[in-house]
Protein backbone atom coordinates (compact mmCIF):
# COMPACT_ATOMS: atom_id res chain seq x y z
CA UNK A 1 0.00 0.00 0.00
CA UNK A 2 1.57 3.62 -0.96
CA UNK A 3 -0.22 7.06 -1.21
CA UNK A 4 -0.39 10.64 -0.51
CA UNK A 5 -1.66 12.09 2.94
CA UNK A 6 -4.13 14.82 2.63
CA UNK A 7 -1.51 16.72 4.18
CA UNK A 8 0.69 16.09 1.65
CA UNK A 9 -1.93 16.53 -1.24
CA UNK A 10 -2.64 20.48 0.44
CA UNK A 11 1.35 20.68 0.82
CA UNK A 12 1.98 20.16 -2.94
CA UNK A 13 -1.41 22.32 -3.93
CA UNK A 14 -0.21 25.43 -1.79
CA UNK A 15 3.04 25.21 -2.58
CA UNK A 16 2.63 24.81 -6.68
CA UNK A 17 -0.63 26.40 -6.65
CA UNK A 18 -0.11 29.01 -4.72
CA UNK A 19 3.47 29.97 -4.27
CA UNK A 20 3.32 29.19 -0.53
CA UNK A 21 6.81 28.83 0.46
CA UNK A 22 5.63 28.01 4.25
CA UNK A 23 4.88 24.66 2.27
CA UNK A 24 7.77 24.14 -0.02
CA UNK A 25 10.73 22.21 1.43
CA UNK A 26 14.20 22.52 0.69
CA UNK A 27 14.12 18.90 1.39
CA UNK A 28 12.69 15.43 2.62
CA UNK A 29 12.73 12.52 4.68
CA UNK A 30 12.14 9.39 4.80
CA UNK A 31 11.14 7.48 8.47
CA UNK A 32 10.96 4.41 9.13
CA UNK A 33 7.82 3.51 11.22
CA UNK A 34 6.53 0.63 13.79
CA UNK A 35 3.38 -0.98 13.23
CA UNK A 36 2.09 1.18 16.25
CA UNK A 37 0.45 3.55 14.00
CA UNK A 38 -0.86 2.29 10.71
CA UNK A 39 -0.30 6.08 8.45
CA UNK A 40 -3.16 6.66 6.54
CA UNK A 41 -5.03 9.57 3.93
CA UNK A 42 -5.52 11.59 6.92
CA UNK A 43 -2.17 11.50 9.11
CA UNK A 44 -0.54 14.71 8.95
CA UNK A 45 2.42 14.99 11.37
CA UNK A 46 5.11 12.45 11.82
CA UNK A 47 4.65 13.06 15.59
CA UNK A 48 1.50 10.77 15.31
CA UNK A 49 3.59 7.80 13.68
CA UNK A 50 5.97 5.64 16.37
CA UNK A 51 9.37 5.73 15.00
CA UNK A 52 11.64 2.48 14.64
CA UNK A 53 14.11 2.91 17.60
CA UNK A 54 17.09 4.93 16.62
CA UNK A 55 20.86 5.20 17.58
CA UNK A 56 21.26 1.30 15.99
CA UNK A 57 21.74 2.82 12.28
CA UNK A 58 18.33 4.30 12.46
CA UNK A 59 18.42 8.53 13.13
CA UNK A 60 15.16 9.86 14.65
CA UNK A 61 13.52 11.71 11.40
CA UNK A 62 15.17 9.28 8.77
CA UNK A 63 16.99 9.70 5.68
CA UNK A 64 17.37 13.27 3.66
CA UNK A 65 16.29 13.12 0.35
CA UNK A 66 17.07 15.66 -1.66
CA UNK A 67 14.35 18.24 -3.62
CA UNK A 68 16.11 17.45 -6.64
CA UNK A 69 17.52 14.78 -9.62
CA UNK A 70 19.80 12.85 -7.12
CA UNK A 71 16.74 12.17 -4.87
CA UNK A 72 14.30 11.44 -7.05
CA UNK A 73 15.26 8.16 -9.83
CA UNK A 74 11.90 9.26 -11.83
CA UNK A 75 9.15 11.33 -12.41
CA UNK A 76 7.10 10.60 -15.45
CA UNK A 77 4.08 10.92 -17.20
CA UNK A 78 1.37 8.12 -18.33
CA UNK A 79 -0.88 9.12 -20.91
CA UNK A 80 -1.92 5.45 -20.92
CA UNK A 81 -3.16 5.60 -17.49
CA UNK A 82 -3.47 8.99 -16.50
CA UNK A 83 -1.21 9.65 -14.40
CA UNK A 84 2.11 10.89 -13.34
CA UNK A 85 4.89 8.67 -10.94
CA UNK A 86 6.95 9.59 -8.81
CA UNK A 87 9.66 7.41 -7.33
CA UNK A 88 12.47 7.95 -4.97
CA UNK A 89 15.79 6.71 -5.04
CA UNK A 90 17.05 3.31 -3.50
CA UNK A 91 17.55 3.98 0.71
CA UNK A 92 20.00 2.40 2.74
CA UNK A 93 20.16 1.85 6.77
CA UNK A 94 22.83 -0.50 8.18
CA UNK A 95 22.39 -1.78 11.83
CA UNK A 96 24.91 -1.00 13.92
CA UNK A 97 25.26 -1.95 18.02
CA UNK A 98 21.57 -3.32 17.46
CA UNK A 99 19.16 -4.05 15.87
CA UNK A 100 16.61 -1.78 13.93
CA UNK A 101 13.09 -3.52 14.96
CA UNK A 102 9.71 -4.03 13.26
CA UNK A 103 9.81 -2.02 10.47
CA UNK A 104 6.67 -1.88 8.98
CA UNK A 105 5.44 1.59 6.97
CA UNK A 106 8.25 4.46 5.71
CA UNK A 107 7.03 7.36 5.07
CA UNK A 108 7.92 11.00 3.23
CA UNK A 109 8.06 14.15 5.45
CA UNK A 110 8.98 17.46 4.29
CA UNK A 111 11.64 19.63 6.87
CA UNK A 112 8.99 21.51 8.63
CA UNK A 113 10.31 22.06 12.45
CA UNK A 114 7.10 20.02 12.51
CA UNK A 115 7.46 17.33 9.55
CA UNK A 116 4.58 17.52 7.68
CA UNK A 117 3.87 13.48 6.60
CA UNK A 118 3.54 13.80 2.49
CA UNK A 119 3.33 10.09 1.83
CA UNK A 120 3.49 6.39 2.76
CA UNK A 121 4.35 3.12 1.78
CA UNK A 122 4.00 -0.82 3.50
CA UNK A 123 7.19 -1.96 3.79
CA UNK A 124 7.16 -5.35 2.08
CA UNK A 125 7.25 -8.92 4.81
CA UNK A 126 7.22 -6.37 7.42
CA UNK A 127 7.45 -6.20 10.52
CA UNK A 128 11.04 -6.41 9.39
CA UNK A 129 13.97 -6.74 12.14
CA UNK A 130 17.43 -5.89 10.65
CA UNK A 131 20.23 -7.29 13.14
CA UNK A 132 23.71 -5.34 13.42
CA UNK A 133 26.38 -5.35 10.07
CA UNK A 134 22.84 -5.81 7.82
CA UNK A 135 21.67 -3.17 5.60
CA UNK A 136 17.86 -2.52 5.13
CA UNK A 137 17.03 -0.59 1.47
CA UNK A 138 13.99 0.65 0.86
CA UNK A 139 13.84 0.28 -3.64
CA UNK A 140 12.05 1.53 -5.89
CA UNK A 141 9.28 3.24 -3.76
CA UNK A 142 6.52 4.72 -6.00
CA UNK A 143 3.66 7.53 -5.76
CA UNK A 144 1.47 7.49 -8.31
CA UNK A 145 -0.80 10.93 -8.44
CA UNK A 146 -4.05 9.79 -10.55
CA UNK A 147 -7.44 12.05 -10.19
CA UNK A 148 -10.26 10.05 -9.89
């Protein structure tokens, strides 16, 4: 399961719509999350997710990911389908002095004091536990924006 958060829909609209800059980042995230909190259409913050446990190769907040070509593989059109896709590139966490534990959703947050949550995704056999010396990498992780 991946989509967009309301939040994140009224983040993009303000911020391409209406030149808000209080909306556009310089950069994103991406968090890993517990299955504590399933995110959903209608989270906003990432203080309502549970963060995986940091300071084993996991940093409270997650990865950067920059607001340009390096952190984004693709973004392309489909005339076919009618849509556009969006998909960021390959992460990487290694476990170190610990594990990182039940991984279960990631999702995008924009560098708001405050991080906004933009989108999610189900991380694949989760929960996943990722012991010390492995690597975790989140690939290939797709948004699709399609109006209905």
């Amino acid at each position: 399961m991946a989509g967009f958060t309301n939040r994140g829909k009224k983040c993009m609209g303000n911020a391409y719509f209406c030149a808000d800059t209080t909306d556009e980042p310089t950069a994103f995230k991406v968090a890993l999350l517990t299955s504590a909190y399933t995110p959903t259409d209608d989270t906003n913050t990432l203080s309502q997710c549970t963060q995986v446990t940091g300071g084993t190769g996991y940093t409270t907040g997650g990865i950067t990911v920059e607001r340009s070509a390096t952190g984004f593989d693709s973004v392309t059109e489909d005339d076919t389908n009618n849509l556009a896709s969006f998909k960021i590139k390959d992460l990487v966490w290694t476990a170190s002095g610990g594990s990182i534990s039940a991984i279960s959703f990631a999702v995008l947050v924009d560098d708001e004091a405050t991080p906004n949550v933009i989108a999610y995704w189900t991380v694949t056999g989760g929960p996943v536990t990722v012991t010390t010396g492995q690597t975790f990498t989140l690939q290939d992780c797709e948004l699709q924006l399609k109006e209905s």
